[in-house]
PDB file of N, CA and C in Angstrom:
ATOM      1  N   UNK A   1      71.371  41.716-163.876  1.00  0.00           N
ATOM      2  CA  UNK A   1      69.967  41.971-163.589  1.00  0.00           C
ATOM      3  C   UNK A   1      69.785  43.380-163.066  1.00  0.00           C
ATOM      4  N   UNK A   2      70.088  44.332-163.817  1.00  0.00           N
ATOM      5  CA  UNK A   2      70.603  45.500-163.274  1.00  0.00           C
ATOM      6  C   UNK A   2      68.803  46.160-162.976  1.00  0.00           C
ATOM      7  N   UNK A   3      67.651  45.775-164.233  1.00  0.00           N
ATOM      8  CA  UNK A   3      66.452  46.283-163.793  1.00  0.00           C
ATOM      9  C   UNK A   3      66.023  45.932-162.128  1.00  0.00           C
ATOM     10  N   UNK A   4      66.483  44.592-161.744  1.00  0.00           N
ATOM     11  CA  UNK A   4      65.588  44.305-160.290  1.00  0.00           C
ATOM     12  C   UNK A   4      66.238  44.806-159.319  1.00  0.00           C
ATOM     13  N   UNK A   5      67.504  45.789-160.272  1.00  0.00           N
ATOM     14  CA  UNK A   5      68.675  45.897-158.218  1.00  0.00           C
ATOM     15  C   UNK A   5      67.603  47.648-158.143  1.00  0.00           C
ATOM     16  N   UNK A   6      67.423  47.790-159.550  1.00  0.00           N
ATOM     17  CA  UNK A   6      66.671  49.399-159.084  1.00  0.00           C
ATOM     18  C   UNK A   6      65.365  48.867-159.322  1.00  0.00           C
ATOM     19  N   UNK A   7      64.710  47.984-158.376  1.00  0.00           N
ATOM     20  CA  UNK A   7      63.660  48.060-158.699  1.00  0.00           C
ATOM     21  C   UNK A   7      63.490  48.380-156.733  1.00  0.00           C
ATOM     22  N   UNK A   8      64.275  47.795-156.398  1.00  0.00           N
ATOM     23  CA  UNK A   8      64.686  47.853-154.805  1.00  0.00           C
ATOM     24  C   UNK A   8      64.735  46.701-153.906  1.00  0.00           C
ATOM     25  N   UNK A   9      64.447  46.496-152.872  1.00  0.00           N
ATOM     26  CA  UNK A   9      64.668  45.482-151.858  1.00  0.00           C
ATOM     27  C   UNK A   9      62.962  44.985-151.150  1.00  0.00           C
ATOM     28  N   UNK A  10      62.988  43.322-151.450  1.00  0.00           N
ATOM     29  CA  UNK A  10      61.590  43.107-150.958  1.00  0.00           C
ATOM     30  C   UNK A  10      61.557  42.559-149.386  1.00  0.00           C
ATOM     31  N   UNK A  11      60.183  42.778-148.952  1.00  0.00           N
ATOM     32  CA  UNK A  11      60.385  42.141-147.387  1.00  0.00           C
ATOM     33  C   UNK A  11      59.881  40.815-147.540  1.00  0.00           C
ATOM     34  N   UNK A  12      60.269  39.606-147.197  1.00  0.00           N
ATOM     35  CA  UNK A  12      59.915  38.435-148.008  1.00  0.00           C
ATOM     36  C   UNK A  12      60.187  37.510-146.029  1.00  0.00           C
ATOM     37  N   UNK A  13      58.690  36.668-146.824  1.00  0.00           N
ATOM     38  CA  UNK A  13      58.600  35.127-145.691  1.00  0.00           C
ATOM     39  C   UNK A  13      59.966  34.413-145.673  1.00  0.00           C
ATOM     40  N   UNK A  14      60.613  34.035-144.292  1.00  0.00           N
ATOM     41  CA  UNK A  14      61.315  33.547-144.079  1.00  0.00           C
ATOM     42  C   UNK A  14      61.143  31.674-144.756  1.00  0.00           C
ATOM     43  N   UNK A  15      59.968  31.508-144.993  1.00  0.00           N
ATOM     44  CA  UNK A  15      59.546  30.295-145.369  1.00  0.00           C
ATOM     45  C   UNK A  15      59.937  30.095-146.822  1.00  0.00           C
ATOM     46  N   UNK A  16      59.939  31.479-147.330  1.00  0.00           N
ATOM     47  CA  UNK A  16      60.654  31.705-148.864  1.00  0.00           C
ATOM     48  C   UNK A  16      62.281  31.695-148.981  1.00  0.00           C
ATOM     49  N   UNK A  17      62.789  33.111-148.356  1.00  0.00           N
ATOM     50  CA  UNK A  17      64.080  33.645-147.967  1.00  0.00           C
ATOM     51  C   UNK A  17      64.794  31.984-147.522  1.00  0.00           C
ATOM     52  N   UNK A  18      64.499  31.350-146.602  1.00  0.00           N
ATOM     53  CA  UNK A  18      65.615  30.574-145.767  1.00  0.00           C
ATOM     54  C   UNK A  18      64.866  29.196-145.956  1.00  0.00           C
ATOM     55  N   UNK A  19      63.579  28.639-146.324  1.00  0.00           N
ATOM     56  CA  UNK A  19      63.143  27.225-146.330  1.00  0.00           C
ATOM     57  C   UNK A  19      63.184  27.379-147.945  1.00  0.00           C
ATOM     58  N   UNK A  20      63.163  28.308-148.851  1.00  0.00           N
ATOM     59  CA  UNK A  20      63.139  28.105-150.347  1.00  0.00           C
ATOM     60  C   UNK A  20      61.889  27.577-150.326  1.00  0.00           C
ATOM     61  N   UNK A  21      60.420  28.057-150.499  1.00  0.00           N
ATOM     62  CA  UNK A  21      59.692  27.647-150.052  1.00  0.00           C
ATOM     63  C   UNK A  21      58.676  28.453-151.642  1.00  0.00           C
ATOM     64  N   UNK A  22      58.240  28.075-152.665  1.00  0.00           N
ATOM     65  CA  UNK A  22      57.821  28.987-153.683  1.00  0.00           C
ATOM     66  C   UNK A  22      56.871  30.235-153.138  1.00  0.00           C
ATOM     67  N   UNK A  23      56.737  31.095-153.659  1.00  0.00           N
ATOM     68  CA  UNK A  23      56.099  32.322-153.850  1.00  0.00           C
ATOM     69  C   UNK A  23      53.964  31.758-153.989  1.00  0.00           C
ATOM     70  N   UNK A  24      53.752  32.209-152.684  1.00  0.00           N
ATOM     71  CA  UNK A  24      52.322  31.774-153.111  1.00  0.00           C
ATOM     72  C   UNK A  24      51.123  32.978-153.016  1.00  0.00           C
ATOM     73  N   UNK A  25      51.913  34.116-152.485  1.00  0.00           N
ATOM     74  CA  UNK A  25      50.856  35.119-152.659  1.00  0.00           C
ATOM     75  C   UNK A  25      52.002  36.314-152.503  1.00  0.00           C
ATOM     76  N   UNK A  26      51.811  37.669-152.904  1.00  0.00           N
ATOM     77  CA  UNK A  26      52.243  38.666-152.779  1.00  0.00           C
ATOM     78  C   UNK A  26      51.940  40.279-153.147  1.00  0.00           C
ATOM     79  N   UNK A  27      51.812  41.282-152.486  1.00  0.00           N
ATOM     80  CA  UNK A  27      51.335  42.435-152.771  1.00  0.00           C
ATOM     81  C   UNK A  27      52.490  43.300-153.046  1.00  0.00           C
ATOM     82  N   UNK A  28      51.798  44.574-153.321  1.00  0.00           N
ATOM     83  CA  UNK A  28      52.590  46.287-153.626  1.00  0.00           C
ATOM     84  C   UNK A  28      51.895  46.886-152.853  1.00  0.00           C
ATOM     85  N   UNK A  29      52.485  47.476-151.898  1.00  0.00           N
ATOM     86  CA  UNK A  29      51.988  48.895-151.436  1.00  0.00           C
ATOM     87  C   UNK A  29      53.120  49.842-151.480  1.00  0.00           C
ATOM     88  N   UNK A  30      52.797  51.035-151.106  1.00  0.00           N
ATOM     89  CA  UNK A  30      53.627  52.192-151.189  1.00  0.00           C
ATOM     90  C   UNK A  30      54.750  51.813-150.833  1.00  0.00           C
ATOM     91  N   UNK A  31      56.040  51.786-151.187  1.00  0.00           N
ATOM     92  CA  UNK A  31      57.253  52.216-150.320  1.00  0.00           C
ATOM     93  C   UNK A  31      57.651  52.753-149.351  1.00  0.00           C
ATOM     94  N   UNK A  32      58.597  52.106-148.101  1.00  0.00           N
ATOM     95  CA  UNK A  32      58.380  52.812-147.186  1.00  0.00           C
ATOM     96  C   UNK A  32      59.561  54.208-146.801  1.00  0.00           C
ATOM     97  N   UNK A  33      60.994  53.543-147.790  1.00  0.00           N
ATOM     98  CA  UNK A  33      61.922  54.549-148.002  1.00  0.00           C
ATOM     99  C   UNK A  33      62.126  54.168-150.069  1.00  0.00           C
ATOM    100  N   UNK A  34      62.990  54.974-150.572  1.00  0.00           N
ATOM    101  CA  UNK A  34      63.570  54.661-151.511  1.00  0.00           C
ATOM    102  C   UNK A  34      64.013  53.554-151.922  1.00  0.00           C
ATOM    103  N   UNK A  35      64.376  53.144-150.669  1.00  0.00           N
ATOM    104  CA  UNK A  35      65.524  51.694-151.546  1.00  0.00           C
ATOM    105  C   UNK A  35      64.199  50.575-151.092  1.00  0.00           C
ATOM    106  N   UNK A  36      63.253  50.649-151.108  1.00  0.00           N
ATOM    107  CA  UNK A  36      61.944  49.895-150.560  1.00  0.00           C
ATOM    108  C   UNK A  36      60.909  49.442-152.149  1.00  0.00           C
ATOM    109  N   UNK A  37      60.918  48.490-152.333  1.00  0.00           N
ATOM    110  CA  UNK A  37      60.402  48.371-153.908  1.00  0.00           C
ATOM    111  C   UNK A  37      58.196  48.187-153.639  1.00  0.00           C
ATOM    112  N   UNK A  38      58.305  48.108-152.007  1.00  0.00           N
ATOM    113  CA  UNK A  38      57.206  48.059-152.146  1.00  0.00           C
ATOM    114  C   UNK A  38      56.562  46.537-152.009  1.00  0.00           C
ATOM    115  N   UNK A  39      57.029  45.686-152.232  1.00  0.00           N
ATOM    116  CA  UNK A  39      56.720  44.433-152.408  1.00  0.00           C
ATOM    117  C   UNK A  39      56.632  43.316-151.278  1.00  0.00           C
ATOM    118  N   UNK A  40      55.776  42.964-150.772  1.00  0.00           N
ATOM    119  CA  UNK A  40      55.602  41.854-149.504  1.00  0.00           C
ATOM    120  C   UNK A  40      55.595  40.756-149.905  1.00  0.00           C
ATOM    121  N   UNK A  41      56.204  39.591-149.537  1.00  0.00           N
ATOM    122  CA  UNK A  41      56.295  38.384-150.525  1.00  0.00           C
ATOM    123  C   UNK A  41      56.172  37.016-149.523  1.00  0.00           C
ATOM    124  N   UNK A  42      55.079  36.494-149.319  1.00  0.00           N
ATOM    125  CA  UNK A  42      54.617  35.294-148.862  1.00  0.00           C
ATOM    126  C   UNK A  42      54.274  33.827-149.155  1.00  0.00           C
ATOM    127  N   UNK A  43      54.654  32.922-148.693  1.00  0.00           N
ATOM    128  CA  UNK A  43      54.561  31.840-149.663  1.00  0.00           C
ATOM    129  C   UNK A  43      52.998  30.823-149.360  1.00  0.00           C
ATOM    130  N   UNK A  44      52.505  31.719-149.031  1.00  0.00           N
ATOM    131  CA  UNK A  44      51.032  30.977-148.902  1.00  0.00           C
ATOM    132  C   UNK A  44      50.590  30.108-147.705  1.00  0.00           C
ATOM    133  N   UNK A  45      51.777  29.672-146.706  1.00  0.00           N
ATOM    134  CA  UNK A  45      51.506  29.061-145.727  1.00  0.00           C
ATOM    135  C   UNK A  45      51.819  29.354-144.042  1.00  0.00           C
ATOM    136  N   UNK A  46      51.774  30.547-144.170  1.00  0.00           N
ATOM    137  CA  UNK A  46      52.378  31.579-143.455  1.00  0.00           C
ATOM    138  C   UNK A  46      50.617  31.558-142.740  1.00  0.00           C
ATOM    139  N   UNK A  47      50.251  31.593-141.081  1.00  0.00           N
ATOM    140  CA  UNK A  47      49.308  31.478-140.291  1.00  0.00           C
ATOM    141  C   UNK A  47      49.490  32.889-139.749  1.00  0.00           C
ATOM    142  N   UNK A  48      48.408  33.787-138.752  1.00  0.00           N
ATOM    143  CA  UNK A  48      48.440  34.876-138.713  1.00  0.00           C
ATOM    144  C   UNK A  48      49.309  34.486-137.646  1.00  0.00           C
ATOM    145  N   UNK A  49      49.839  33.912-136.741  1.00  0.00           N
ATOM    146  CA  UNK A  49      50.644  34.159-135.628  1.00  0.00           C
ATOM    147  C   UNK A  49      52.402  34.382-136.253  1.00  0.00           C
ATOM    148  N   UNK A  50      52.295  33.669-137.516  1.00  0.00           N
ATOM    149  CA  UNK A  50      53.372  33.552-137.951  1.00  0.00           C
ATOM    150  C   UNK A  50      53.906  35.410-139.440  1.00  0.00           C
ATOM    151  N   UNK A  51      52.393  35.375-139.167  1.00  0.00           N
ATOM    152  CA  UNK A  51      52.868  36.800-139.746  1.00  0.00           C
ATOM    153  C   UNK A  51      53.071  38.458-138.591  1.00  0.00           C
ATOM    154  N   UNK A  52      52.566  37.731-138.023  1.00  0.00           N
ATOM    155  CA  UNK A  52      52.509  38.583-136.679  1.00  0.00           C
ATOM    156  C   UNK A  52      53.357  39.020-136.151  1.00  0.00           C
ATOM    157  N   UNK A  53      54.899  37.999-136.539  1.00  0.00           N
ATOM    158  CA  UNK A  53      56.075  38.152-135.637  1.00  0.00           C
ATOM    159  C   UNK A  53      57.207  38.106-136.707  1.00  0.00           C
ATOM    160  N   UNK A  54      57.925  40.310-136.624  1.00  0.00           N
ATOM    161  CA  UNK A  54      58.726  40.793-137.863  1.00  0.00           C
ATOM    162  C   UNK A  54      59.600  39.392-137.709  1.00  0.00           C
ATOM    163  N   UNK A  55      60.432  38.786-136.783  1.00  0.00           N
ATOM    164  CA  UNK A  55      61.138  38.034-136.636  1.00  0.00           C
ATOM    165  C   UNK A  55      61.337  37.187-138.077  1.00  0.00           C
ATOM    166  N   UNK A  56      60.086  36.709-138.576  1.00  0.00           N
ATOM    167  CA  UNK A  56      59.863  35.656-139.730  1.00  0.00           C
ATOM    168  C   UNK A  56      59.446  36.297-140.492  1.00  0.00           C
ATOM    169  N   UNK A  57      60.358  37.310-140.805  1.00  0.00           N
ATOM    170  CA  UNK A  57      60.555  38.180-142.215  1.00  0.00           C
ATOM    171  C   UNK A  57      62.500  38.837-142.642  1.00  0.00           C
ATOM    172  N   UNK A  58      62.147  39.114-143.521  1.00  0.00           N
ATOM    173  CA  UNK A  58      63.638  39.706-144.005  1.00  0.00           C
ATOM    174  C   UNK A  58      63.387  40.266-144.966  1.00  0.00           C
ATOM    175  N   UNK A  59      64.562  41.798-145.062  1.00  0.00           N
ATOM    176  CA  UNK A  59      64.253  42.173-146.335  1.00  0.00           C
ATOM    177  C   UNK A  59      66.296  41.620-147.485  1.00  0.00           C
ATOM    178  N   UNK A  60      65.229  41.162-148.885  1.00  0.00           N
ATOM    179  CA  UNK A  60      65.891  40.717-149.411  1.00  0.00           C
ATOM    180  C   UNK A  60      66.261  41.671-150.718  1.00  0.00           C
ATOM    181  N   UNK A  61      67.188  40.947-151.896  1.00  0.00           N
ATOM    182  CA  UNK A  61      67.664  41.777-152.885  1.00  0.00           C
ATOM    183  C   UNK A  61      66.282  41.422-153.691  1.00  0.00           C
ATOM    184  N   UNK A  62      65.856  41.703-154.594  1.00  0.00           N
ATOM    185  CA  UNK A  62      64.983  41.363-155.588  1.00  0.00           C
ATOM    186  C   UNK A  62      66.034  40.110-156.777  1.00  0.00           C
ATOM    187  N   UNK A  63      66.615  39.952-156.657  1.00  0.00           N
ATOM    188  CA  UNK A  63      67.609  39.293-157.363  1.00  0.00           C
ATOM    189  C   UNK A  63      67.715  37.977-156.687  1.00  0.00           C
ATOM    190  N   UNK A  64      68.066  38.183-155.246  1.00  0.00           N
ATOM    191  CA  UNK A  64      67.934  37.005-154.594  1.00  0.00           C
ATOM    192  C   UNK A  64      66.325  36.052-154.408  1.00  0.00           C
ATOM    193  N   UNK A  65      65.719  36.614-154.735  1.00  0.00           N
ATOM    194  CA  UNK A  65      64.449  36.051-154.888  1.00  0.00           C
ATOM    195  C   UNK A  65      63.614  35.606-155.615  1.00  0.00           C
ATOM    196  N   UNK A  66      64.547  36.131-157.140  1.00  0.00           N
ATOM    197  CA  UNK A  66      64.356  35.871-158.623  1.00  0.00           C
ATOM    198  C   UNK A  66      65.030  34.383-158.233  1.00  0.00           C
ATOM    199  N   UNK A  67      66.057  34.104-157.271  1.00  0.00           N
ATOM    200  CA  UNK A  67      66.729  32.794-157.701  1.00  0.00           C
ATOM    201  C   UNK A  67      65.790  31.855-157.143  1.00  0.00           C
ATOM    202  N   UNK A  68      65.116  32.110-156.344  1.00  0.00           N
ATOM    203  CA  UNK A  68      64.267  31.334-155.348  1.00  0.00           C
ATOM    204  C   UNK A  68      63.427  30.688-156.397  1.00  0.00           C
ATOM    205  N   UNK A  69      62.324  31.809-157.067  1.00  0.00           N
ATOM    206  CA  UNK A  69      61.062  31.677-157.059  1.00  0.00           C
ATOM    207  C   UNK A  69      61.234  32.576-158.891  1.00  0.00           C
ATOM    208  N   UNK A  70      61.987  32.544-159.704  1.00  0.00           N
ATOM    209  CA  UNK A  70      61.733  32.851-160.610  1.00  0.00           C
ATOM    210  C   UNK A  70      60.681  33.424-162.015  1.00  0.00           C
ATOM    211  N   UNK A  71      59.501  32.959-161.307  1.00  0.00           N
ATOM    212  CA  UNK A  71      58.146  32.676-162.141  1.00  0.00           C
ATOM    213  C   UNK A  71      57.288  34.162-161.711  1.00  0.00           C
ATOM    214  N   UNK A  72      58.065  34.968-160.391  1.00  0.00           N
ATOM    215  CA  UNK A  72      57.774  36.317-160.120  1.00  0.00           C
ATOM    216  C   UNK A  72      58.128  37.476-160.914  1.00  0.00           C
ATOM    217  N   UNK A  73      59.323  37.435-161.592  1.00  0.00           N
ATOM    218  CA  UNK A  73      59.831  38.128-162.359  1.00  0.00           C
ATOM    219  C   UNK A  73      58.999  39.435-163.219  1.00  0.00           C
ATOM    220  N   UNK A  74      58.102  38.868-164.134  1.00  0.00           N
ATOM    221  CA  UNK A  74      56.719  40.133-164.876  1.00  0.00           C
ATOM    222  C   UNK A  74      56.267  40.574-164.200  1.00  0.00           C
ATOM    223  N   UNK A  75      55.680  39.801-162.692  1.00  0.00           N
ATOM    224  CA  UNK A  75      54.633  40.324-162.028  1.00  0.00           C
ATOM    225  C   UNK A  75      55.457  41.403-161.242  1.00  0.00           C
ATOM    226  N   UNK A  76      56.346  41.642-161.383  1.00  0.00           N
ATOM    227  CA  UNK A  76      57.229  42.530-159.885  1.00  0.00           C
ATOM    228  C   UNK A  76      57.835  44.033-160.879  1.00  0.00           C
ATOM    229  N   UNK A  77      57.066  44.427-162.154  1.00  0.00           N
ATOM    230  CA  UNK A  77      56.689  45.421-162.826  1.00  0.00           C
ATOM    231  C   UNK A  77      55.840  45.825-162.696  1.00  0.00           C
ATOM    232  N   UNK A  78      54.398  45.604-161.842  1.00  0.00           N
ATOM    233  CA  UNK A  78      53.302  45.924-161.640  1.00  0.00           C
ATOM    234  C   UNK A  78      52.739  47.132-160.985  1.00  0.00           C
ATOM    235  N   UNK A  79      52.356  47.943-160.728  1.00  0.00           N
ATOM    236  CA  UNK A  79      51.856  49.214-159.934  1.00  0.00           C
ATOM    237  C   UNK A  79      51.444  49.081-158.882  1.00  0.00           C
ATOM    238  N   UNK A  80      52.175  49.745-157.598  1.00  0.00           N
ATOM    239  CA  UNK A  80      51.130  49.739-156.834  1.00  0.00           C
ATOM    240  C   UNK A  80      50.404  49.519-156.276  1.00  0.00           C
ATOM    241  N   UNK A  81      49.993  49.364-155.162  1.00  0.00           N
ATOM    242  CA  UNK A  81      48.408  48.644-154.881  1.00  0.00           C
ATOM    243  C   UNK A  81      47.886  47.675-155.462  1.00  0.00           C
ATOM    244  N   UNK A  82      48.609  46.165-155.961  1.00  0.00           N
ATOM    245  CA  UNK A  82      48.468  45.224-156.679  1.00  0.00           C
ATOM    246  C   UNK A  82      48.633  44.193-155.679  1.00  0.00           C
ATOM    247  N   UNK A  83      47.777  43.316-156.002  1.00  0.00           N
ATOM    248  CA  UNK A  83      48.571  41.816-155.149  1.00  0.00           C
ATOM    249  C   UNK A  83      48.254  40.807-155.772  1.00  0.00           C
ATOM    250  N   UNK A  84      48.398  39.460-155.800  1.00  0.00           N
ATOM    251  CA  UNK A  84      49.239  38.328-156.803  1.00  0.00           C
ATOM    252  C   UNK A  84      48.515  37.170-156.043  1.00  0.00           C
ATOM    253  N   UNK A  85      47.861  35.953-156.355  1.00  0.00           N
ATOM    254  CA  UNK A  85      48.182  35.005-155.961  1.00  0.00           C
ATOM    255  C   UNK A  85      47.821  33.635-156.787  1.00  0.00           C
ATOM    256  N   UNK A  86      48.359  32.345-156.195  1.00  0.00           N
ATOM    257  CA  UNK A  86      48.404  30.977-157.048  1.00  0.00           C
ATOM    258  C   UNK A  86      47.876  29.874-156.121  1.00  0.00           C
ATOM    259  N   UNK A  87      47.300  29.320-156.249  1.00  0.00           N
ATOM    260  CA  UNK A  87      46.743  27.662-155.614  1.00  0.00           C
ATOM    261  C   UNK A  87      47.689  27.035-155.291  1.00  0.00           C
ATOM    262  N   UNK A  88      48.981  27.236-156.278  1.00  0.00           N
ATOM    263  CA  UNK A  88      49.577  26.180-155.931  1.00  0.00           C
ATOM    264  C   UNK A  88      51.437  26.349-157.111  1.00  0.00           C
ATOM    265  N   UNK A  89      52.667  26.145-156.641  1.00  0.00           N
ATOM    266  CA  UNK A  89      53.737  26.435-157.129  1.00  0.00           C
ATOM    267  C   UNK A  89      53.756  26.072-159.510  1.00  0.00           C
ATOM    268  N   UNK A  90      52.242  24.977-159.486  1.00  0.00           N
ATOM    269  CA  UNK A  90      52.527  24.329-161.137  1.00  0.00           C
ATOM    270  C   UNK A  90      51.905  25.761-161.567  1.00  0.00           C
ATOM    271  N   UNK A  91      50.928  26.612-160.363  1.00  0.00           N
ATOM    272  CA  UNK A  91      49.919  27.328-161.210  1.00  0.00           C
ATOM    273  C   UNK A  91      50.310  29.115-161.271  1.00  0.00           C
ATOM    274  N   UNK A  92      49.583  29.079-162.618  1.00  0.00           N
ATOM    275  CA  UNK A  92      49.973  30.871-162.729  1.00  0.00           C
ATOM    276  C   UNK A  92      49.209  31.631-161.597  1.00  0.00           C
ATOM    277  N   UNK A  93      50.453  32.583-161.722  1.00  0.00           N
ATOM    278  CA  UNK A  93      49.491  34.278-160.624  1.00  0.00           C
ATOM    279  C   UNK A  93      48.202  34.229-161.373  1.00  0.00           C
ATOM    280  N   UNK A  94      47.588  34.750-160.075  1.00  0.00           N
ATOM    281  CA  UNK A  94      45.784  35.743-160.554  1.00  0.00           C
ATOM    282  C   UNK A  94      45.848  36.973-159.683  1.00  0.00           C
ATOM    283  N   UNK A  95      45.353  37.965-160.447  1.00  0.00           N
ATOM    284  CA  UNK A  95      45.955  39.138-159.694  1.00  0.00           C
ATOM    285  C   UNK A  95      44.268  38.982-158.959  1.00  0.00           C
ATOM    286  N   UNK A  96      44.773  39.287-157.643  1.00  0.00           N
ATOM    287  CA  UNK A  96      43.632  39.813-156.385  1.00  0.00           C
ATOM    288  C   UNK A  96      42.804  41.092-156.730  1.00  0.00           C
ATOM    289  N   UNK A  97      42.067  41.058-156.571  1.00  0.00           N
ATOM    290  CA  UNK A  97      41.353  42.371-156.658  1.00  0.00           C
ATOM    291  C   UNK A  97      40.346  42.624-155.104  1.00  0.00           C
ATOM    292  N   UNK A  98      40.488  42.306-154.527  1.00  0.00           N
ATOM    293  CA  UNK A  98      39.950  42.644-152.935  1.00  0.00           C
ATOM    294  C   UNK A  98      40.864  42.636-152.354  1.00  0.00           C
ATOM    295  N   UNK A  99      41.901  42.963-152.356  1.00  0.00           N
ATOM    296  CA  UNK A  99      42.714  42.636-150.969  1.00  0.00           C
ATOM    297  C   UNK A  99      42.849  44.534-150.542  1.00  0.00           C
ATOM    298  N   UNK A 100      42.688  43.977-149.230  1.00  0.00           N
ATOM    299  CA  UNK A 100      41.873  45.966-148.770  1.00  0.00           C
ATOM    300  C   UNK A 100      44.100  46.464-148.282  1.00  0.00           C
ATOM    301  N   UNK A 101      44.010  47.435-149.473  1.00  0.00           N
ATOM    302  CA  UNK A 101      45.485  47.874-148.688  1.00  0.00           C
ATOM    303  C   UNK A 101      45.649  48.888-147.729  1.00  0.00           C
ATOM    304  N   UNK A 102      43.990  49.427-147.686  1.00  0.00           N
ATOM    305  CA  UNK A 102      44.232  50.508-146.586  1.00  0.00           C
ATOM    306  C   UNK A 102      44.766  50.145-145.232  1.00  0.00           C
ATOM    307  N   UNK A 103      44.085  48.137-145.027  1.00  0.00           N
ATOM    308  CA  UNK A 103      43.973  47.890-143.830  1.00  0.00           C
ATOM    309  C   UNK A 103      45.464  47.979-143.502  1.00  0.00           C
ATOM    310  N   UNK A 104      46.252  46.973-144.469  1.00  0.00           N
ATOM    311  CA  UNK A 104      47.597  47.193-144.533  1.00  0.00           C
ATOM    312  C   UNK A 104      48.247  48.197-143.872  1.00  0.00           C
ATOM    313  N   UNK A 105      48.080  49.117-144.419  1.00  0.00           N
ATOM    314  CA  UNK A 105      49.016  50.727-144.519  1.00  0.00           C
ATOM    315  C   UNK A 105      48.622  50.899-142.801  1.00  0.00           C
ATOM    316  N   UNK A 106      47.548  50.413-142.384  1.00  0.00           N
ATOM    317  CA  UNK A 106      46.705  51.388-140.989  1.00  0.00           C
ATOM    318  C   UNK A 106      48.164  50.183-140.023  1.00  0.00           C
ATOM    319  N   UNK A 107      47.965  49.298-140.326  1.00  0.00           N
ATOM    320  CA  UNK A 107      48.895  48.482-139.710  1.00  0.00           C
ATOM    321  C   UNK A 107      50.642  48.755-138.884  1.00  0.00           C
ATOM    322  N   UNK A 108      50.862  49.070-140.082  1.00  0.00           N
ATOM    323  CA  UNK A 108      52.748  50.225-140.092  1.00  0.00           C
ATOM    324  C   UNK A 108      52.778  51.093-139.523  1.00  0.00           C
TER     325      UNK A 108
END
């Protein structure tokens, strides 16, 4: 899978990473170094206290997360300032179109 090792490393919900928990929403913003693909990866049931705290995050291989949640794969070619989400693990991505990334970025 040599495209996802250079695609770089995602910061992904521990609810994903360690409960195997499917992929239920996820964005692109800028990178924060090189080896940074840009990609935030949440599984939809994640509460703001629980995003609040880096603790219940990790950054993972993009490979290791293909094993998780496989059905991410196309969408993690995307540009940029994109974000992703599904109702539910039977249903396809819909790409977001409001999700404000400035607020994001002001955040870091």
């Amino acid at each position: 899978m040599s495209e996802e090792k250079e695609l770089g490393y995602i910061i992904v919900s521990n609810l994903i990473a360690q409960e195997k928990q499917k992929v239920g929403f996820l964005y692109r913003e800028s990178p924060d170094n090189k080896l940074d693909s840009g990609w935030r990866v949440f599984s939809g049931q994640e509460d703001e206290g629980y995003i609040d705290n880096p603790d219940n995050f990790g950054i993972y291989s993009t490979e290791k997360i293909l094993e998780i949640d496989p059905t991410i794969k196309d969408i993690l070619s995307s540009p940029y300032q994109t974000a992703f989400e599904r109702m539910s693990p039977d249903q396809p991505f819909e790409q977001v179109y409001d999700f404000d990334f400035a607020e994001e970025d002001e955040e870091e």
